[in-house]
N, C-alpha and C. Protein backbone atom coordinates (compact mmCIF):
# COMPACT_ATOMS: atom_id res chain seq x y z
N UNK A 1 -1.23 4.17 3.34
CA UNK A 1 -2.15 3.52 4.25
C UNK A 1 -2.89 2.42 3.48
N UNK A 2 -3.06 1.28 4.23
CA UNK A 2 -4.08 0.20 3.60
C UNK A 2 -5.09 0.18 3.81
N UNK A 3 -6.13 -0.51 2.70
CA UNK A 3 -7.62 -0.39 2.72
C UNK A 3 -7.88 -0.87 4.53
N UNK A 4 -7.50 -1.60 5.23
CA UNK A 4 -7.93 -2.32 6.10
C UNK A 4 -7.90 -0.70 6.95
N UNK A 5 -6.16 0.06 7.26
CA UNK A 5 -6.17 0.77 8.05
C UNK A 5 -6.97 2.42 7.68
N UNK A 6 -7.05 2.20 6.31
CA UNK A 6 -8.55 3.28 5.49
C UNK A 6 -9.64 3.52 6.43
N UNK A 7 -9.94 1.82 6.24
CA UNK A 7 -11.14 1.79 6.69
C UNK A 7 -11.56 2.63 8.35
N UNK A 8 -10.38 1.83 9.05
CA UNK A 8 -10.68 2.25 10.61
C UNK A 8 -10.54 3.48 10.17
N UNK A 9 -9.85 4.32 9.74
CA UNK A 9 -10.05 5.70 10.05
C UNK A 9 -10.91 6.72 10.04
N UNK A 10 -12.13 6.07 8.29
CA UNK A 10 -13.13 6.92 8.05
C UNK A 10 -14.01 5.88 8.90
N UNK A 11 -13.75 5.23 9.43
CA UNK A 11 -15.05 4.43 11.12
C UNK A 11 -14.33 5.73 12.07
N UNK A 12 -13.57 6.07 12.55
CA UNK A 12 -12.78 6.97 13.40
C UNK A 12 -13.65 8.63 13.16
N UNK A 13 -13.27 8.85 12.02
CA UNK A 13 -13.98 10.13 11.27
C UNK A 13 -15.15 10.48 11.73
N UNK A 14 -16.28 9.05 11.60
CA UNK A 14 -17.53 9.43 11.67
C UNK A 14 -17.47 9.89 13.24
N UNK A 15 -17.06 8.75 13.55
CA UNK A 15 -17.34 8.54 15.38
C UNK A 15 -16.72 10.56 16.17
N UNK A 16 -15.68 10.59 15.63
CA UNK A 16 -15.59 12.49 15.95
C UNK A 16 -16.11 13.32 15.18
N UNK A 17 -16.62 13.35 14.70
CA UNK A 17 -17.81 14.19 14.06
C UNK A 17 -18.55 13.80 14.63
N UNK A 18 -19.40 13.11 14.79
CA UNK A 18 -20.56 12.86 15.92
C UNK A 18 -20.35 13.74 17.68
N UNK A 19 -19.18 12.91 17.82
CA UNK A 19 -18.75 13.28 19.61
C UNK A 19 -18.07 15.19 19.31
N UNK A 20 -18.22 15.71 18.63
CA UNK A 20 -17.67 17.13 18.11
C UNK A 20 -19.57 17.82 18.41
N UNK A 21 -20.26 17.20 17.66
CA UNK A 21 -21.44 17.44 17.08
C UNK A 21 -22.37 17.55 18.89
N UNK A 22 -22.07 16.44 19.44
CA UNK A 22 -22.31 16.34 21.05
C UNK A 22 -22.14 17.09 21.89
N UNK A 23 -21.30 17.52 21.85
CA UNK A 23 -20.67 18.54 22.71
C UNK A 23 -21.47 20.42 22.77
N UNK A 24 -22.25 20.32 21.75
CA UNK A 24 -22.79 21.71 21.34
C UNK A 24 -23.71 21.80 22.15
N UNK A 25 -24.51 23.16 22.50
CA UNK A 25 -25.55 23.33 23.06
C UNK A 25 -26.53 23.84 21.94
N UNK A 26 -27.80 24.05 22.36
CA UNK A 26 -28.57 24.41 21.53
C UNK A 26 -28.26 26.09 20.80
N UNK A 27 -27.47 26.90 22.06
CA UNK A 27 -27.02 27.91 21.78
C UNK A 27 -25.69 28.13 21.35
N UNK A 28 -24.86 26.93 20.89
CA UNK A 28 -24.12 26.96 20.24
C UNK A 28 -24.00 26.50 18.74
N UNK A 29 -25.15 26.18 18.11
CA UNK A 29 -25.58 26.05 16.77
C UNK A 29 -25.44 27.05 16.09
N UNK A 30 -26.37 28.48 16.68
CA UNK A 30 -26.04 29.25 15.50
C UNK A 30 -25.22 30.31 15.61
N UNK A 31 -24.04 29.84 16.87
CA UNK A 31 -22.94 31.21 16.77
C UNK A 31 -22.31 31.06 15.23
N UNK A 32 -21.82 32.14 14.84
CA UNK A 32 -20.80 32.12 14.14
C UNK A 32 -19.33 31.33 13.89
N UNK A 33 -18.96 30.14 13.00
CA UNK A 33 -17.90 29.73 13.13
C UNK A 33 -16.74 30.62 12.28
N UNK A 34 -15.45 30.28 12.40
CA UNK A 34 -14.53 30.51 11.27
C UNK A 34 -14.92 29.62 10.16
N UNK A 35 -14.83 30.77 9.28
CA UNK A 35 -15.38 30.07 7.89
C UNK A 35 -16.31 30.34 7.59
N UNK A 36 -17.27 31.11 7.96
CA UNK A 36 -18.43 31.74 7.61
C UNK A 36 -19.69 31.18 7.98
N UNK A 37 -19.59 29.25 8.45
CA UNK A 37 -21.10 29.17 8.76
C UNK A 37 -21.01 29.01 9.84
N UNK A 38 -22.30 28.88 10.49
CA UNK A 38 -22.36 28.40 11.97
C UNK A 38 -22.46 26.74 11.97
N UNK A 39 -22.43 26.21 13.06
CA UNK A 39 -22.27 24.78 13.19
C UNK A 39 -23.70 24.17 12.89
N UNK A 40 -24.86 24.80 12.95
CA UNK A 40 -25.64 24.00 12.09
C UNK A 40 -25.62 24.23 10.83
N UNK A 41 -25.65 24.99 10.37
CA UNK A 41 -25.22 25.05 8.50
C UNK A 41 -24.01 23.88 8.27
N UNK A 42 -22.85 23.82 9.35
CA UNK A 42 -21.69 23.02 8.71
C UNK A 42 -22.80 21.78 9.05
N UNK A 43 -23.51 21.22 9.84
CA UNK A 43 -24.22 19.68 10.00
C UNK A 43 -24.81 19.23 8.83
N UNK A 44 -25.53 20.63 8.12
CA UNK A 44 -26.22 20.32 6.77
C UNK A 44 -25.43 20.14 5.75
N UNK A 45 -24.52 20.79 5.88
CA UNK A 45 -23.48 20.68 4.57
C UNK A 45 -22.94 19.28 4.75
N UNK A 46 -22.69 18.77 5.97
CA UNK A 46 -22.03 17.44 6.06
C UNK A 46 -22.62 16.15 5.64
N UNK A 47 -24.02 16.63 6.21
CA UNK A 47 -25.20 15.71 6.07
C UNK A 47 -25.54 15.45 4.20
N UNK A 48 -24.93 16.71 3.40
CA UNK A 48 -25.33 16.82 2.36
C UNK A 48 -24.34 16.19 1.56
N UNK A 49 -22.93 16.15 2.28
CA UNK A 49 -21.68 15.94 1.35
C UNK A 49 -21.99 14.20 1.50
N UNK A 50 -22.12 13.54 2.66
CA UNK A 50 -22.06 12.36 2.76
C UNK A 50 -23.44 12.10 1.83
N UNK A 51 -24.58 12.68 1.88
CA UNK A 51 -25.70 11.88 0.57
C UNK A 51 -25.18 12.01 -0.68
N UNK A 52 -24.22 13.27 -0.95
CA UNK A 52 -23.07 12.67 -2.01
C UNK A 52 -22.62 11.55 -2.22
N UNK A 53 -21.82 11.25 -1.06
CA UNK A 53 -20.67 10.14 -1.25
C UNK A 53 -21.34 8.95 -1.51
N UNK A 54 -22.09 8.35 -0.70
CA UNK A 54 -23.21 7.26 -0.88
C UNK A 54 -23.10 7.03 -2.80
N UNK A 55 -23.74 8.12 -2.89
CA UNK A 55 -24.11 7.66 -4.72
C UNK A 55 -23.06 7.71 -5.11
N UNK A 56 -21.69 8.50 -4.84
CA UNK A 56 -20.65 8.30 -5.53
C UNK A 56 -19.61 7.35 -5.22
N UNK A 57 -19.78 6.83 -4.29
CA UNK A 57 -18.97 5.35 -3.87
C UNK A 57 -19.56 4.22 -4.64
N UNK A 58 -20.90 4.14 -4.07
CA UNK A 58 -21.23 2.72 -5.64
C UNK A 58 -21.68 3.07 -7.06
N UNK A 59 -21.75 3.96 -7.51
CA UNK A 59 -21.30 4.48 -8.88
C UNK A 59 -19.96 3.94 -9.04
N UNK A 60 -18.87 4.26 -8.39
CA UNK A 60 -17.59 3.88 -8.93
C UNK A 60 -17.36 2.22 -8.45
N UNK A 61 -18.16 1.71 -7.69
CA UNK A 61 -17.89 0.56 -7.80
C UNK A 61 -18.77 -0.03 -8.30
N UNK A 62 -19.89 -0.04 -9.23
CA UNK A 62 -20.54 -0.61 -10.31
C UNK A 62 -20.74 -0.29 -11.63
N UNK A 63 -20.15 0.88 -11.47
CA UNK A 63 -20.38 1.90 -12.92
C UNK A 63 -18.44 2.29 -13.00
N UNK A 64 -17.92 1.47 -13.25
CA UNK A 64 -16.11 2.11 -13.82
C UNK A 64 -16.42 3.19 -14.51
N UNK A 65 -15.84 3.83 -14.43
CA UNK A 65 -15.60 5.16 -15.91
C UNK A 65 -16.69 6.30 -15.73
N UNK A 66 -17.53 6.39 -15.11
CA UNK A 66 -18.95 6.95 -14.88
C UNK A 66 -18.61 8.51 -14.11
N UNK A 67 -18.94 9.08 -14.49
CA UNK A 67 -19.20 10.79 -14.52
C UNK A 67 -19.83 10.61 -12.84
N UNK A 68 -18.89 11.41 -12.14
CA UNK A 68 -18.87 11.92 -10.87
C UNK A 68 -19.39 13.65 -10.69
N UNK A 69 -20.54 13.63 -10.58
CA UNK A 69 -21.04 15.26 -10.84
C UNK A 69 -20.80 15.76 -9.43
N UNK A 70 -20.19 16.95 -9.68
CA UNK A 70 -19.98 17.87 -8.11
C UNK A 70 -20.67 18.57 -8.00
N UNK A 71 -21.20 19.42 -6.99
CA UNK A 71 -22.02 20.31 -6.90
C UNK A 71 -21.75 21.45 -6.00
N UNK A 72 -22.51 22.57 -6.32
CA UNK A 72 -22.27 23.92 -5.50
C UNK A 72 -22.32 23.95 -4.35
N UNK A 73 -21.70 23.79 -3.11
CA UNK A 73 -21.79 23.60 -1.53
C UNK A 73 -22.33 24.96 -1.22
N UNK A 74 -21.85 26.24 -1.64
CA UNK A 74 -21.99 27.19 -0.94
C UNK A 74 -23.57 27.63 -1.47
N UNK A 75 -23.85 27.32 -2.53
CA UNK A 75 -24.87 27.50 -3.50
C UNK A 75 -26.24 26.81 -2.08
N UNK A 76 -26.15 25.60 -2.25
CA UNK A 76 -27.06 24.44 -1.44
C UNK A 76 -26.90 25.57 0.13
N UNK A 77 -25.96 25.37 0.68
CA UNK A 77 -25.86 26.14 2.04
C UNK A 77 -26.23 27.35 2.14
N UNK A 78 -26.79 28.55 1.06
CA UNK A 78 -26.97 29.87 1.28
C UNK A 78 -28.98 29.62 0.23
N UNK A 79 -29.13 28.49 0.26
CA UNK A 79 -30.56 28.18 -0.40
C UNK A 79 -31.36 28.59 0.50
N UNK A 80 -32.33 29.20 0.51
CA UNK A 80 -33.64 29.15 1.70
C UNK A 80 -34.17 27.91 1.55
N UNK A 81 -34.70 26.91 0.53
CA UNK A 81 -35.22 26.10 0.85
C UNK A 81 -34.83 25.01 1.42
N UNK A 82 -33.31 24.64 1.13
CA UNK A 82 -32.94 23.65 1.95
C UNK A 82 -32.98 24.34 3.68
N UNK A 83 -32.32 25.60 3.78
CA UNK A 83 -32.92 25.95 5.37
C UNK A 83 -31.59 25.66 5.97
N UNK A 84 -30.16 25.49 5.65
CA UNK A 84 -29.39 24.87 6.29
C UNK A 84 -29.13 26.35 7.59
N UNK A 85 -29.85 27.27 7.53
CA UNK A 85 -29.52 28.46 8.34
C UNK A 85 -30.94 28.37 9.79
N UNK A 86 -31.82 27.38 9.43
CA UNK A 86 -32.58 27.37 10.49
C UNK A 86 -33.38 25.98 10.57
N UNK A 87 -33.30 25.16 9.77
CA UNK A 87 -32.94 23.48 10.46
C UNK A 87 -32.94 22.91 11.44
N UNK A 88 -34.06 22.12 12.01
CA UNK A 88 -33.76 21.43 12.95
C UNK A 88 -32.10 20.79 12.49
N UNK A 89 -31.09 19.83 13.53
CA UNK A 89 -30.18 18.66 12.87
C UNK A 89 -30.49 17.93 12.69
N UNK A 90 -30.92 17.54 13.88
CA UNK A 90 -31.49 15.84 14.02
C UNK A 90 -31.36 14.89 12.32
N UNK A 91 -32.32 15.34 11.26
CA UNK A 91 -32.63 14.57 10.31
C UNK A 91 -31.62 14.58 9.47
N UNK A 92 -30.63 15.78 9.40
CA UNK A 92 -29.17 15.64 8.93
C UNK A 92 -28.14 14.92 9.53
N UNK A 93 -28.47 14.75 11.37
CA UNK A 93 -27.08 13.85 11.55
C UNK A 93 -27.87 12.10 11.59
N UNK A 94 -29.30 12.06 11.32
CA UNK A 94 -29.74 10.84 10.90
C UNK A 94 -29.19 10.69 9.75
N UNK A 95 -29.00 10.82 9.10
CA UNK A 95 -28.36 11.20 7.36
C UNK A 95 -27.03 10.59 7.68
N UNK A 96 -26.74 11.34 8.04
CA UNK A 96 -24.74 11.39 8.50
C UNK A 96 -24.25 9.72 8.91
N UNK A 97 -25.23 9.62 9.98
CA UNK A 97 -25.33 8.36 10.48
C UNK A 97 -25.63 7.63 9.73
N UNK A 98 -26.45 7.23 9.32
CA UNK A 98 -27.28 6.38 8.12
C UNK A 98 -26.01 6.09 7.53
N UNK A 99 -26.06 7.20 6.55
CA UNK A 99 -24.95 6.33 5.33
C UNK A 99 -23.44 6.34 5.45
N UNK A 100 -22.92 7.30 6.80
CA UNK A 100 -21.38 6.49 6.84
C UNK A 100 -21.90 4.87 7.36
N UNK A 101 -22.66 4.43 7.97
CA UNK A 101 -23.00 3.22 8.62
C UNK A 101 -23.00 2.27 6.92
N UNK A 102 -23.83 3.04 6.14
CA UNK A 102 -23.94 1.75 4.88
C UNK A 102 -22.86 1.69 3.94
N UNK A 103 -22.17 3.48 3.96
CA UNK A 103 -20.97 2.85 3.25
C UNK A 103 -19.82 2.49 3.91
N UNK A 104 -19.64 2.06 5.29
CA UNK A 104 -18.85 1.44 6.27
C UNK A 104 -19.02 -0.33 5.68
N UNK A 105 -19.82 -0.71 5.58
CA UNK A 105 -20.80 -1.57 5.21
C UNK A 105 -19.91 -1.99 3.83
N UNK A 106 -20.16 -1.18 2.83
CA UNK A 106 -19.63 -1.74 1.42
C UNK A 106 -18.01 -1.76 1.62
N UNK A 107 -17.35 -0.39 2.15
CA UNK A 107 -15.95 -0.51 1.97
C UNK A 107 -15.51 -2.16 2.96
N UNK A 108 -16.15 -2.60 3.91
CA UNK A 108 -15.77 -3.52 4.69
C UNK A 108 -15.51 -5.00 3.36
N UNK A 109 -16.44 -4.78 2.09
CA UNK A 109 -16.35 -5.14 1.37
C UNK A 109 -15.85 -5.81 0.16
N UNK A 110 -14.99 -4.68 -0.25
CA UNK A 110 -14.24 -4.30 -1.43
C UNK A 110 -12.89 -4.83 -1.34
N UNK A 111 -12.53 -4.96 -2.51
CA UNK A 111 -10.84 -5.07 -2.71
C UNK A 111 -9.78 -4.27 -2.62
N UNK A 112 -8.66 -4.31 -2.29
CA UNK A 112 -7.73 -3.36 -2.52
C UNK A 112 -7.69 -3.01 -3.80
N UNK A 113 -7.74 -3.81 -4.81
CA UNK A 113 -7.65 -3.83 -6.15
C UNK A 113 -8.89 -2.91 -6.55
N UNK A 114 -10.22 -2.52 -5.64
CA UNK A 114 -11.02 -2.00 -6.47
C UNK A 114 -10.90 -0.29 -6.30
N UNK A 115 -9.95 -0.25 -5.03
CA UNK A 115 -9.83 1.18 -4.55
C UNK A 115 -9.06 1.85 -6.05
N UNK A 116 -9.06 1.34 -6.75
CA UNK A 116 -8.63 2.16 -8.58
C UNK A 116 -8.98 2.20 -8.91
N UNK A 117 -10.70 1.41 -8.88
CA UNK A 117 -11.90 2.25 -9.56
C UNK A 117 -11.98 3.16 -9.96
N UNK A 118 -11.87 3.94 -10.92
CA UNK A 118 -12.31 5.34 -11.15
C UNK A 118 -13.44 5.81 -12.15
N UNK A 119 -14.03 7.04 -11.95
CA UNK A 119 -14.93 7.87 -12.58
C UNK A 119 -14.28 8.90 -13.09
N UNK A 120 -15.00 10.13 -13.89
CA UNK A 120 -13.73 11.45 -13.69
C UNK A 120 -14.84 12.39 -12.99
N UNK A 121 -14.57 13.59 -12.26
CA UNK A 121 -15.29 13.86 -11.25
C UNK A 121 -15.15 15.45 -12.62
N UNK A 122 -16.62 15.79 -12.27
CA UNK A 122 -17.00 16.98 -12.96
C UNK A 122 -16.18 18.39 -12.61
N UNK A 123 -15.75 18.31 -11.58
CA UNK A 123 -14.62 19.53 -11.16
C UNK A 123 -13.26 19.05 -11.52
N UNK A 124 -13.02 17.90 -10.96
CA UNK A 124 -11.27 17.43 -10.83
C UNK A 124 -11.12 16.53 -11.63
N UNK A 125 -11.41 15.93 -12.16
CA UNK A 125 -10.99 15.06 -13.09
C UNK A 125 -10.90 13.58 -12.90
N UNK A 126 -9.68 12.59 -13.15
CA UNK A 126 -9.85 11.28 -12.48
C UNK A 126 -9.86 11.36 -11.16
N UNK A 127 -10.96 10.45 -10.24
CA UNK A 127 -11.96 10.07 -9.38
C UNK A 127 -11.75 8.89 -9.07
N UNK A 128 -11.31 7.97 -8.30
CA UNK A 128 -10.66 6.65 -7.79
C UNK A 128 -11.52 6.31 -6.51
N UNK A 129 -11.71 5.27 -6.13
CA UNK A 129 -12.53 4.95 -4.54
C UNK A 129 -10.97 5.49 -3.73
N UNK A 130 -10.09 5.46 -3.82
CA UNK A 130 -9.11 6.05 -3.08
C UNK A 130 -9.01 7.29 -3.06
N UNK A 131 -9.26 8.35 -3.56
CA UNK A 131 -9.81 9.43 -3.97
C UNK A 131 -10.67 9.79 -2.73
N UNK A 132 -12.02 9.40 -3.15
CA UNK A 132 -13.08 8.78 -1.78
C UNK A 132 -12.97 8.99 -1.17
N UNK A 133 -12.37 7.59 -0.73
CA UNK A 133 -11.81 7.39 0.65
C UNK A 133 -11.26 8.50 1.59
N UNK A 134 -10.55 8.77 1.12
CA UNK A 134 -9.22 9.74 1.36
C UNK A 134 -10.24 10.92 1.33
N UNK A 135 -10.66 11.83 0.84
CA UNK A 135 -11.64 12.55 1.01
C UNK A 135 -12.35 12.50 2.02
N UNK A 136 -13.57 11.41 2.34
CA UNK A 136 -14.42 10.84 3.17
C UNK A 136 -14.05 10.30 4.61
N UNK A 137 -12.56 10.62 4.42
CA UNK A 137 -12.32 10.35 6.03
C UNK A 137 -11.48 12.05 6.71
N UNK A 138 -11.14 12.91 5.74
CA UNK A 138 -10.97 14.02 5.94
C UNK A 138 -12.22 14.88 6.01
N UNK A 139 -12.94 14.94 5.55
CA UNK A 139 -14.14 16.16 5.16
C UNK A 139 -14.73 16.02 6.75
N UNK A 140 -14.74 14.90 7.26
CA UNK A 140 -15.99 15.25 8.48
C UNK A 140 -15.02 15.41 9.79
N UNK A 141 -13.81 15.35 9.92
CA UNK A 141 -13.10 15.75 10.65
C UNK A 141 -12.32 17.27 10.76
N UNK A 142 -12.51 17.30 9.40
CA UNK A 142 -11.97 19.17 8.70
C UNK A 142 -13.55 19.84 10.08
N UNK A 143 -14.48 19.46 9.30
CA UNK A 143 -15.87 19.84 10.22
C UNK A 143 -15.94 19.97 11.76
N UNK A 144 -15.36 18.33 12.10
CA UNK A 144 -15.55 18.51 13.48
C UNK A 144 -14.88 19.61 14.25
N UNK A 145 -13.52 19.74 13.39
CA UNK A 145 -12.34 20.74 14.31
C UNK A 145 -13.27 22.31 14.32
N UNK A 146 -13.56 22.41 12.71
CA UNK A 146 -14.49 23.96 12.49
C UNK A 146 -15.50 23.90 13.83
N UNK A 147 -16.36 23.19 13.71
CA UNK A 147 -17.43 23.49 14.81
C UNK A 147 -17.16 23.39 16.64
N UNK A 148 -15.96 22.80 16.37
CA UNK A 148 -15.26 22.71 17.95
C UNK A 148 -14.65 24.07 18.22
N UNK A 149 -14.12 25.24 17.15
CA UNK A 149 -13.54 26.14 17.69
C UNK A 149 -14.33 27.39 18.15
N UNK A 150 -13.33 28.13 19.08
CA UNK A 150 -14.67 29.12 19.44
C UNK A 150 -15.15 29.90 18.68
N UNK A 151 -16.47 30.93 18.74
CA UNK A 151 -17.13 31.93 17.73
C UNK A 151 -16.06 33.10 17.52
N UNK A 152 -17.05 33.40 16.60
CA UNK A 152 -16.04 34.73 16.46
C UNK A 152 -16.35 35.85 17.28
């Protein structure tokens, strides 16, 4: 796939994750999904993976070579203080929104040539904006399908 047709897809991504996210009722937040969280825990986790990506998209496109730190998802999601178990959304899918919108913004940007950017990522190793990409247009659609299916 090319950066151009990349792009539309993680624009595609956001837009069903959102219209997935719509569809819920207030009493469908905290049923139980497959997979262990309920659909507001998955909003926080999403909300949390994308304030990831943000720093790790222009890290690799201003910082080459630069240490991509991963972090504990299940760790953050089972925290009391973050709350991802009783959370309003709202300020997480402001989040969500926000920065696929700004890094929609930079990739509209970039070169094909820069999608080889790389970092090495603290779990996996070499880390590429194609990498990213490719990631960042799967992760919030993996989500949308989880929170679209029925409870358990």
């Amino acid at each position: 796939m090319n950066l151009i047709e990349s792009i539309a897809e993680y624009e595609r991504a956001t837009e069903a994750f959102l219209r997935s996210v719509s569809k819920l009722s207030d009493s469908d937040l905290d049923q139980a999904k497959p997979g262990g969280w309920n659909a507001r825990q998955v909003i926080h986790h999403v909300a949390d993976s994308e304030a990831q990506s943000y720093a790790r998209l222009r890290r690799l496109i201003a910082e080459p070579g630069t240490m991509i730190q991963g972090y504990d998802e299940a760790a953050w999601g089972e925290n009391p203080t973050l709350g991802y178990a009783e959370r309003p959304i709202k300020s997480s899918l402001d989040v969500f929104t926000s920065v696929r919108a700004a890094s929609l913004e930079i990739l509209q940007r970039i070169s094909e040539d820069q999608l080889n950017n790389s970092g090495v990522h603290s779990e996996s190793g070499e880390y590429t904006i194609r990498t990213w990409l490719e990631t960042y247009i799967k992760h919030p659609l993996e989500h949308a399908e989880q929170i679209s299916r029925e409870p358990h």
